[in-house]
Protein backbone atom coordinates (compact mmCIF):
# COMPACT_ATOMS: atom_id res chain seq x y z
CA UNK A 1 79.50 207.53 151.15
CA UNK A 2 82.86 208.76 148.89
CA UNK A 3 82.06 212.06 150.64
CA UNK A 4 81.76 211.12 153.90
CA UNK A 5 84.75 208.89 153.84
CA UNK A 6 87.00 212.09 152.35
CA UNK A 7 85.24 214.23 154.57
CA UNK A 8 85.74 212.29 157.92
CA UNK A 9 89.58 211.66 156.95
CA UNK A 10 89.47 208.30 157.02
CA UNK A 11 91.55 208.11 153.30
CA UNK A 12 95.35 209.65 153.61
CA UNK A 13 97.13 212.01 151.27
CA UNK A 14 97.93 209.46 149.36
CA UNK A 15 95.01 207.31 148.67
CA UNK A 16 92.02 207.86 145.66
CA UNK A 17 88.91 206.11 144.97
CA UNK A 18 90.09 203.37 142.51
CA UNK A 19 86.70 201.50 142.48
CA UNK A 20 83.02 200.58 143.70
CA UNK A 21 82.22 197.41 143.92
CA UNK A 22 79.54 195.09 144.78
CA UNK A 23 78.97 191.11 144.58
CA UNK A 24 75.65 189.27 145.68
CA UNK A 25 72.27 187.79 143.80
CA UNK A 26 70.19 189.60 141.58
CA UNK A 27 67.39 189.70 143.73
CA UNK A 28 69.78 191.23 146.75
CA UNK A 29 71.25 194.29 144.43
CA UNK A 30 68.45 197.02 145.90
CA UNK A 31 69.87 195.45 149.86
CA UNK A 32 73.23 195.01 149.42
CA UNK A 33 75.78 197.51 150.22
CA UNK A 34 78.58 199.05 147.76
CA UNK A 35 82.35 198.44 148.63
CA UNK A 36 84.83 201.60 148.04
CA UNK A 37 88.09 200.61 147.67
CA UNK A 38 90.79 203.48 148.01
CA UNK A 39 94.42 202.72 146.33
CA UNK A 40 97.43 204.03 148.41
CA UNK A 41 99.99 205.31 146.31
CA UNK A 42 102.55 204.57 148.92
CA UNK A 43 102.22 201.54 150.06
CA UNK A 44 100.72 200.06 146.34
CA UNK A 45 97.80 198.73 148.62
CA UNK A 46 93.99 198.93 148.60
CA UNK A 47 91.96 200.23 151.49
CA UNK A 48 88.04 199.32 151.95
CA UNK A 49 84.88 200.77 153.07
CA UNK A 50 81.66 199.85 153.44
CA UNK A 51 78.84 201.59 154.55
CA UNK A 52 76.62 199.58 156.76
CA UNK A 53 73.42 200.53 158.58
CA UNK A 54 74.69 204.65 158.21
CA UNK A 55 77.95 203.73 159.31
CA UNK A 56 81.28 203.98 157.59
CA UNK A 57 83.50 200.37 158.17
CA UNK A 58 86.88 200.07 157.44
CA UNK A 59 86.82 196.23 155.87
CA UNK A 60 90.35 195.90 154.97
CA UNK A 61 93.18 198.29 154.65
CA UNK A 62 96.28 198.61 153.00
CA UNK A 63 95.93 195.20 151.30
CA UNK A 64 98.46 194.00 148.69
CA UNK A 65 96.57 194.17 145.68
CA UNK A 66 97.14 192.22 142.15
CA UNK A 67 97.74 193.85 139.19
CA UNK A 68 99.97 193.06 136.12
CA UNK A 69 103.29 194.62 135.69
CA UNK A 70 103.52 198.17 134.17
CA UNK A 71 99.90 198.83 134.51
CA UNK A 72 98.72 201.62 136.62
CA UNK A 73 95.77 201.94 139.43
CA UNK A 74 93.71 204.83 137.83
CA UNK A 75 91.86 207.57 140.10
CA UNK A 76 88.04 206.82 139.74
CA UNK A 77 86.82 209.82 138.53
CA UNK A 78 83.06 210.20 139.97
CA UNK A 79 82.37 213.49 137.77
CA UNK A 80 82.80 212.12 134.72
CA UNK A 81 80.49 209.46 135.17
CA UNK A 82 76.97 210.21 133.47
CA UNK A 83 75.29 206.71 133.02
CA UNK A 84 74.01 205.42 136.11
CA UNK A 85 73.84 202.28 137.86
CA UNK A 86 70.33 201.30 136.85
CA UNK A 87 70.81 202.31 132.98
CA UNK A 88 74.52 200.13 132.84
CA UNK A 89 72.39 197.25 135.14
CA UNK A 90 69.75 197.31 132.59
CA UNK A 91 72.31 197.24 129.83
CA UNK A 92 74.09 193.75 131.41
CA UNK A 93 70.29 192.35 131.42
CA UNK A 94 69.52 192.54 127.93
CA UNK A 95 72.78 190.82 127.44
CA UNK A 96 71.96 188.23 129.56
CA UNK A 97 68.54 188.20 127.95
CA UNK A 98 69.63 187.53 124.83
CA UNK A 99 71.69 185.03 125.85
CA UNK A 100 68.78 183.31 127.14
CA UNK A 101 70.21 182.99 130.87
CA UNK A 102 69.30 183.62 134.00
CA UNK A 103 71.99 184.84 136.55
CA UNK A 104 72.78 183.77 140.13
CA UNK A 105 75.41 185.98 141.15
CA UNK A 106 75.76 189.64 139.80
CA UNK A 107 79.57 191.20 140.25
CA UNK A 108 79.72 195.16 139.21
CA UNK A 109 82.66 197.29 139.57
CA UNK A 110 83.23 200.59 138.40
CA UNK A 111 86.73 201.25 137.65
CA UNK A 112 88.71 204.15 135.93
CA UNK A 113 90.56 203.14 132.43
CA UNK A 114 90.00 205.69 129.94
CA UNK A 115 87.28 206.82 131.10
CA UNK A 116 84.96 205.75 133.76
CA UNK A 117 83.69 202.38 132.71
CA UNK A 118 80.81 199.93 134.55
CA UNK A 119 81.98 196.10 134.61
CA UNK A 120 79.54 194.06 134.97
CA UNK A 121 79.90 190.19 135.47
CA UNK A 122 77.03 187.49 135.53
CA UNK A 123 77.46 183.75 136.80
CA UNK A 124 74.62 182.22 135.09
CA UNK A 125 72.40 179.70 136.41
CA UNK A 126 74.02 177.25 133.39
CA UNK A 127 77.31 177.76 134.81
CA UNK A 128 78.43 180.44 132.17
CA UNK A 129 80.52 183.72 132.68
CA UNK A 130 78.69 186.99 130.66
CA UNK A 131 81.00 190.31 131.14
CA UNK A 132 80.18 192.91 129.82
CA UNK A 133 81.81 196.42 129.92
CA UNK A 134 80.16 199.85 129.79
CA UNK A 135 81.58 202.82 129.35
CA UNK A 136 79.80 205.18 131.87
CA UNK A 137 80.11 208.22 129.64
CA UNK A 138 78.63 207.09 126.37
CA UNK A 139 76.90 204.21 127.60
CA UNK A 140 78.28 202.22 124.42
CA UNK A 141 79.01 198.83 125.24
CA UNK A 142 83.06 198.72 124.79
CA UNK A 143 83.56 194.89 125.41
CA UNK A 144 81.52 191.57 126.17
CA UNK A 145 82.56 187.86 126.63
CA UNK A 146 80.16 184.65 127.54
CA UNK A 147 82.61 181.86 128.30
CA UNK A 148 81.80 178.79 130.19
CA UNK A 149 83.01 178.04 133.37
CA UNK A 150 83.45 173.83 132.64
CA UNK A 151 85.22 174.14 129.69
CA UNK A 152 87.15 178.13 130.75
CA UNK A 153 87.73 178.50 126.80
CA UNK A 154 89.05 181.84 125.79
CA UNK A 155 85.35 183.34 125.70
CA UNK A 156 82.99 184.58 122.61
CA UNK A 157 80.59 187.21 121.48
């Protein structure tokens, strides 16, 4: 899909791949389609694609997008990822495992920050928050929080 969305010039000069991203149920992952979001340099704005049924839609474009002060949108940089989506996927579920959850809505984004890294985000059925981040190189887990979403304390290991 990147390709074909570089390819058919539907990105600018001055846009990159920031991100793919995709938000549904477990059981929908295999169904559901990713989102590529492209960051304009320009106009500090995001730009979104998915691809539906073959086709390439333009969801949103040049959206104001939030970020802290004095931190940077990094290129996504495809090539340098070599852990794939199942492997990081599989990673998150032990973690869930072994937290002895189940999850009803999976959240997975893979962003640039050093390096490539897979973020992966699990509402639990118990009304928890697991996060846990990958990086898509090594495959080492670099972070992970569990928090609860009634009490929204600061999160722990």
């Amino acid at each position: 899909a990147y390709a074909r969305i570089k390819d058919e010039g539907k990105i600018g000069k001055n846009e990159f791949l920031s991100s793919a991203f995709i938000m549904c149920s477990p059981k929908d992952l295999e169904r559901e389609e990713w989102q590529l979001d492209f960051y304009n340099t320009k106009e500090n704005a995001i730009t979104s694609f998915k691809v539906i049924n073959k086709e390439i839609i333009q969801i949103n474009k040049n959206v104001e997008i939030f970020k802290e002060e004095h931190t940077n949108v990094l290129e996504l940089k495809l090539e340098e990822v070599k852990i794939a989506f199942e492997k990081a996927k599989e990673q998150g579920e032990l973690e869930l495992r072994a937290k002895q959850e189940d999850a009803n809505k999976i959240i997975i984004i893979l962003q640039q920050e050093k390096e490539p890294v897979w973020n992966i985000t699990f509402l639990t059925t118990m009304f928890n928050l697991l996060n846990v981040k990958i990086n898509a190189v090594t495959g080492e887990i670099e972070d992970r929080k569990y928090t609860s979403l009634l009490t929204f304390d600061k999160g722990s290991q």
